[in-house]
N, C-alpha and C. Protein backbone atom coordinates (compact mmCIF):
# COMPACT_ATOMS: atom_id res chain seq x y z
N UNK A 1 0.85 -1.17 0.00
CA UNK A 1 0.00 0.00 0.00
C UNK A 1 0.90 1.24 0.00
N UNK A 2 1.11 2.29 -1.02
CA UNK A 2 1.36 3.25 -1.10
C UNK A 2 0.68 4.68 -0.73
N UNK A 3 1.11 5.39 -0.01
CA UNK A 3 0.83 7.22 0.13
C UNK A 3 1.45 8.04 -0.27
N UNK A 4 0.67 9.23 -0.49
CA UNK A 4 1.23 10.20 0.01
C UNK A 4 0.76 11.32 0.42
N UNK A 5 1.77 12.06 1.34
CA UNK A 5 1.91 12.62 2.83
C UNK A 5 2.16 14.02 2.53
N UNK A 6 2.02 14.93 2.85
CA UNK A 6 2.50 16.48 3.35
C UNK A 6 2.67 16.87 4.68
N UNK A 7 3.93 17.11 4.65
CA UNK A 7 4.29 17.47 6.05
C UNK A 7 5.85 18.17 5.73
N UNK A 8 5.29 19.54 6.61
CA UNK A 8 7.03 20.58 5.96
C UNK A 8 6.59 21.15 4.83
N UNK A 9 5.81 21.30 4.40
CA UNK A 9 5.99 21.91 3.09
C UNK A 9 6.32 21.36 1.62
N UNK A 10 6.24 20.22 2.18
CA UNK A 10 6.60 18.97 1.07
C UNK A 10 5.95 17.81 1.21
N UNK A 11 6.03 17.08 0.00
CA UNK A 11 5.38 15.56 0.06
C UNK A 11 5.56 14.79 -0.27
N UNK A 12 5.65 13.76 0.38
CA UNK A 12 6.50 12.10 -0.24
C UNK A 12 5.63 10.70 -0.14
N UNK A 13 6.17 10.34 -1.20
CA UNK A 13 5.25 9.15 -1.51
C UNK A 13 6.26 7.43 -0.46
N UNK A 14 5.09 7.27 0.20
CA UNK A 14 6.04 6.23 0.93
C UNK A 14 4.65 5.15 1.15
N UNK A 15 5.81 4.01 1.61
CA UNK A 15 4.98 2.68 2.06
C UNK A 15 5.11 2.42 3.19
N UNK A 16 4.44 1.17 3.60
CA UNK A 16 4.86 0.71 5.20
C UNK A 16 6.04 0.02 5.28
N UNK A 17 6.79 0.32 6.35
CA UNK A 17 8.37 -0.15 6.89
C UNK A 17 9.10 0.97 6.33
N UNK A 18 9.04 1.92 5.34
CA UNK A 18 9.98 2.98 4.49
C UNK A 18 10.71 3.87 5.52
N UNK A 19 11.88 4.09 5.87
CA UNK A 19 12.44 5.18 6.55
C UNK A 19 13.41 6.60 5.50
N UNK A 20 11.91 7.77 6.09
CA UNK A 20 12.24 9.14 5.14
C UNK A 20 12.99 9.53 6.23
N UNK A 21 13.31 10.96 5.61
CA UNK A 21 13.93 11.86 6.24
C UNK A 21 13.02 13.36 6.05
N UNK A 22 12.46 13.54 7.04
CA UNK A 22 11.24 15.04 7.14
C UNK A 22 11.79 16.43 7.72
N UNK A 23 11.27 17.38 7.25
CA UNK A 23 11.75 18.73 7.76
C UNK A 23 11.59 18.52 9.81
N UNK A 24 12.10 18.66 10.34
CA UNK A 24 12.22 18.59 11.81
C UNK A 24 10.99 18.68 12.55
N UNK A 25 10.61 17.49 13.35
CA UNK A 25 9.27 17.48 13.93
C UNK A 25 9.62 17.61 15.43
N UNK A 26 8.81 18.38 16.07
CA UNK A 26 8.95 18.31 17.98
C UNK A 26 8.15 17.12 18.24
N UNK A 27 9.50 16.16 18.18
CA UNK A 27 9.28 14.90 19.10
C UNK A 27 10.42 14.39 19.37
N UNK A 28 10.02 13.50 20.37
CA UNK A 28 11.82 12.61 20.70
C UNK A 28 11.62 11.63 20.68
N UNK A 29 13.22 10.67 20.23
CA UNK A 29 13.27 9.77 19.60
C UNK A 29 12.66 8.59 20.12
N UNK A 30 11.91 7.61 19.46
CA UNK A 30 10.63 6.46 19.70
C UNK A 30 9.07 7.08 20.55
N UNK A 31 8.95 8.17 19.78
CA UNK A 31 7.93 8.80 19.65
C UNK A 31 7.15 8.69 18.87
N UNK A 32 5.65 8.36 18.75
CA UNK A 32 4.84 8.30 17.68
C UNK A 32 4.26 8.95 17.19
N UNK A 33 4.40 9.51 15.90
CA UNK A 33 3.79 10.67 15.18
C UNK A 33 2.82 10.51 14.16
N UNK A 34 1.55 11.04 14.06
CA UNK A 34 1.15 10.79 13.07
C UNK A 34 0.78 12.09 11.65
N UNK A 35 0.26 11.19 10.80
CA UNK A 35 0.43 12.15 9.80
C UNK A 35 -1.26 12.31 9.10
N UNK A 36 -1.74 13.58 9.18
CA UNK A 36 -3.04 13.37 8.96
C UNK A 36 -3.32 13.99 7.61
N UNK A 37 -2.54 15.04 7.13
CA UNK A 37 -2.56 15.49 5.74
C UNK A 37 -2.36 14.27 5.01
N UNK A 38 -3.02 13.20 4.41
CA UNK A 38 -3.00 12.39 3.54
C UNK A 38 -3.68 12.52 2.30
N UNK A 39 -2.47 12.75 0.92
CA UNK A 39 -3.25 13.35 -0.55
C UNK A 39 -4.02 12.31 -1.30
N UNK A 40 -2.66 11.05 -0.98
CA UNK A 40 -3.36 9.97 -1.38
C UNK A 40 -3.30 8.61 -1.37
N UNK A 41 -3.80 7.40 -1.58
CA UNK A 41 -3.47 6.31 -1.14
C UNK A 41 -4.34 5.18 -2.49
N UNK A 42 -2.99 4.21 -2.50
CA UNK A 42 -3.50 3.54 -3.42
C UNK A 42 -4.55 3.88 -5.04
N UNK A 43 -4.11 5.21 -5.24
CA UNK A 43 -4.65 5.66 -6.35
C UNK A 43 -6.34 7.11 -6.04
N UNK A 44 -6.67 6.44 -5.25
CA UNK A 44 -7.86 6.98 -4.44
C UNK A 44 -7.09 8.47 -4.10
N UNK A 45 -7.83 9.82 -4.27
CA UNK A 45 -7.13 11.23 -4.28
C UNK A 45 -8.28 11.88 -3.77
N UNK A 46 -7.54 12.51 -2.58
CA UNK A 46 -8.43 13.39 -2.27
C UNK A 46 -8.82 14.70 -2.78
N UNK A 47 -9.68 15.59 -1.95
CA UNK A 47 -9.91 16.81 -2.15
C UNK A 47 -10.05 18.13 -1.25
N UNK A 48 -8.35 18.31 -0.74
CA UNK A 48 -7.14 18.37 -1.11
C UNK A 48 -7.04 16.60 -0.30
N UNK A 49 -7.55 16.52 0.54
CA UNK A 49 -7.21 15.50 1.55
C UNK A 49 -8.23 14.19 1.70
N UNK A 50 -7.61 12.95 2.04
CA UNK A 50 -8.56 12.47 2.38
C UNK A 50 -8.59 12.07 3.73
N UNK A 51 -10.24 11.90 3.82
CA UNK A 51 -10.71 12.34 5.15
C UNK A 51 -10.34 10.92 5.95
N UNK A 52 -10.00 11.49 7.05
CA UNK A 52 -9.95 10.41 8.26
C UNK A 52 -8.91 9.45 7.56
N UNK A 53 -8.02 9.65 6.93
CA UNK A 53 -6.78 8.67 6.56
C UNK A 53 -5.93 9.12 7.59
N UNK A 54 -4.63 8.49 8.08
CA UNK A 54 -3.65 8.66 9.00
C UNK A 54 -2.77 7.83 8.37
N UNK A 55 -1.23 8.05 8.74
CA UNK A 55 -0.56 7.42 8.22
C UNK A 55 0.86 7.62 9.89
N UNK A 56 0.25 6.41 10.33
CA UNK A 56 1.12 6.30 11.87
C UNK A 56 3.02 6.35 11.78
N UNK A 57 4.00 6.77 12.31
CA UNK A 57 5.40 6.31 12.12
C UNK A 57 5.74 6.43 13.61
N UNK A 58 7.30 6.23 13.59
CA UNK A 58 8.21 6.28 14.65
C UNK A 58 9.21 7.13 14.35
N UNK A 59 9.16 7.97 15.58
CA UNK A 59 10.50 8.61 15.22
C UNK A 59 11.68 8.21 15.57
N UNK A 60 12.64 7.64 15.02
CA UNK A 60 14.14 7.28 14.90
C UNK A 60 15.55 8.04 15.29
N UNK A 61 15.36 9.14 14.63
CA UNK A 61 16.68 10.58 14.97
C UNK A 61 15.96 11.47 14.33
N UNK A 62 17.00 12.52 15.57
CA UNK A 62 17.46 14.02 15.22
C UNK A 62 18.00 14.39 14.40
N UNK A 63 18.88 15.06 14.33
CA UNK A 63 20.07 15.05 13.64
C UNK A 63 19.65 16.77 12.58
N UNK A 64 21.00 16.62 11.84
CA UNK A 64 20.98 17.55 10.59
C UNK A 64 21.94 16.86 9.69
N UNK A 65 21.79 17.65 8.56
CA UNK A 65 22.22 17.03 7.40
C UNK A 65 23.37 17.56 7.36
N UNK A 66 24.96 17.55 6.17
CA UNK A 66 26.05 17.71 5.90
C UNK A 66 25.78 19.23 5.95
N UNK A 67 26.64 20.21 6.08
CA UNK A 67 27.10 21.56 5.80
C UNK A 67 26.94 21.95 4.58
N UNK A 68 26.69 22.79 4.05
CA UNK A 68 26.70 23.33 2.92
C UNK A 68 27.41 24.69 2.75
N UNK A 69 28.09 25.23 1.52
CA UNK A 69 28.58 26.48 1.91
C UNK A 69 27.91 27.51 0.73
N UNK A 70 27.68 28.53 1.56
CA UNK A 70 26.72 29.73 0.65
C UNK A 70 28.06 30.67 0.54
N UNK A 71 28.28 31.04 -0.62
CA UNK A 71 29.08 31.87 -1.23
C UNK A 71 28.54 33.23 -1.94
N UNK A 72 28.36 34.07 -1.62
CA UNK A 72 27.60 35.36 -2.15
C UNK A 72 28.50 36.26 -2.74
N UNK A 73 28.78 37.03 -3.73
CA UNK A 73 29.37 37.87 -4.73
C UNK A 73 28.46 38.37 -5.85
N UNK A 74 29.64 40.16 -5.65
CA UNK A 74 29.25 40.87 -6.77
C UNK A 74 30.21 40.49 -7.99
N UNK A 75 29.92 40.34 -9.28
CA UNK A 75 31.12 40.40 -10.43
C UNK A 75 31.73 41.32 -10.30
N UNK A 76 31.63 42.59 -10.51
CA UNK A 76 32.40 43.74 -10.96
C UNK A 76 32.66 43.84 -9.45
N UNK A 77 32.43 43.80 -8.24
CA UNK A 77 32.83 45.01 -7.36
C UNK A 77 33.38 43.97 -6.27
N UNK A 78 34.62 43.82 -5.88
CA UNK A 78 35.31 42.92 -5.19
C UNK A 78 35.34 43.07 -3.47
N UNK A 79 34.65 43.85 -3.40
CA UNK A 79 34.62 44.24 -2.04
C UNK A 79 33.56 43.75 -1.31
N UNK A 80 32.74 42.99 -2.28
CA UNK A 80 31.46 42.42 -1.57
C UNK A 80 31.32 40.93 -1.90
N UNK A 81 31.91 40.03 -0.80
CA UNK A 81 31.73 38.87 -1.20
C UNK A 81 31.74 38.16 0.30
N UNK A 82 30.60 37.15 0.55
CA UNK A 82 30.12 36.59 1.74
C UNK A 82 30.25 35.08 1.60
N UNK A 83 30.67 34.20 2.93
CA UNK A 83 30.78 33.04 2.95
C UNK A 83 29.58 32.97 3.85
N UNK A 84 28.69 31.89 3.95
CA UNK A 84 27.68 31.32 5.02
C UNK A 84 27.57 29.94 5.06
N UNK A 85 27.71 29.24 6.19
CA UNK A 85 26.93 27.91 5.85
C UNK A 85 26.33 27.17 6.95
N UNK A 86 25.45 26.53 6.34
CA UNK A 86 24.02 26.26 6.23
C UNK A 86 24.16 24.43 6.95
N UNK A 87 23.35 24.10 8.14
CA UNK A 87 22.95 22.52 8.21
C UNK A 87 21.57 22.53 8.31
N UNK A 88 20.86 21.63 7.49
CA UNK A 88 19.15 21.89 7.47
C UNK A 88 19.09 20.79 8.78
N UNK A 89 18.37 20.87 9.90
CA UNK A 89 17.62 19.81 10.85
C UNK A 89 16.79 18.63 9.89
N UNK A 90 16.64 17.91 10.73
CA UNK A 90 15.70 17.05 9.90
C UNK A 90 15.32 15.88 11.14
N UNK A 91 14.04 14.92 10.54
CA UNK A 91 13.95 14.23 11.55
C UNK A 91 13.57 12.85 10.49
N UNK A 92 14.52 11.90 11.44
CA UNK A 92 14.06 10.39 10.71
C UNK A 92 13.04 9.57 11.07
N UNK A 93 11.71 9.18 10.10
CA UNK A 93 10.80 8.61 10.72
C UNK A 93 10.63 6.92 9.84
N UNK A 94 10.36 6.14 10.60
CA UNK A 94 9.60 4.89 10.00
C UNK A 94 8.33 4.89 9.79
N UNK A 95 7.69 4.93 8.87
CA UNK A 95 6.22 4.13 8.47
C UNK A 95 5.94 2.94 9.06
N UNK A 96 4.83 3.18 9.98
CA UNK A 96 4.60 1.73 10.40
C UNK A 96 3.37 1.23 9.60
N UNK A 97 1.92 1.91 9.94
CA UNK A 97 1.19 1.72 9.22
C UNK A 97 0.47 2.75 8.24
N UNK A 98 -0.77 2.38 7.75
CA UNK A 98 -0.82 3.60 6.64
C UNK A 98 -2.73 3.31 6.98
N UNK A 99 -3.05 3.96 7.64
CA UNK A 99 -5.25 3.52 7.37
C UNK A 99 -5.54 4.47 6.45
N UNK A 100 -6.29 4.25 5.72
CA UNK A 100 -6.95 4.59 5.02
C UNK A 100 -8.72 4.51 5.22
């Protein structure tokens, strides 16, 4: 059985047992979260949502992802040039089940 989910601002298509990686949720780790924005399942689409679907997981880790480096510059004018960098949070969850 396939879904999919919105959560963060984004949406991923997952099954049961699948471990994603989601924009950072307030929970701690072997915490159960669920997911109630469900777009769609097994072909069946809601409107935006369908109703009373849930899609249960576990949360696994914290964490953040690798560093990234933001480099900012003007061409012509050498006096303006910025280093920044960036770790996005994130949180790892398992799919346990998916109701529909």
């Amino acid at each position: 059985m396939k879904a999919i989910i919105k959560t963060g601002g984004k949406q991923y298509i997952v099954s049961e047992n699948d471990e994603i990686f989601v924009e950072k949720l307030n929970a701690q780790e072997g915490d159960k979260v669920k997911f109630d924005e469900v777009l769609m399942i097994d072909g069946r689409v809601g409107t935006p949502n369908i109703a009373g679907a849930v899609v249960e997981a576990t949360v696994l880790k914290q964490g953040k992802h690798k560093k990234i480096r933001v480099f900012k510059y003007s061409q012509k004018d050498r006096s303006h040039r910025k280093t920044q960098g960036h770790r996005q949070p994130y949180t790892k969850v398992k799919i346990e089940k998916i109701n529909g």
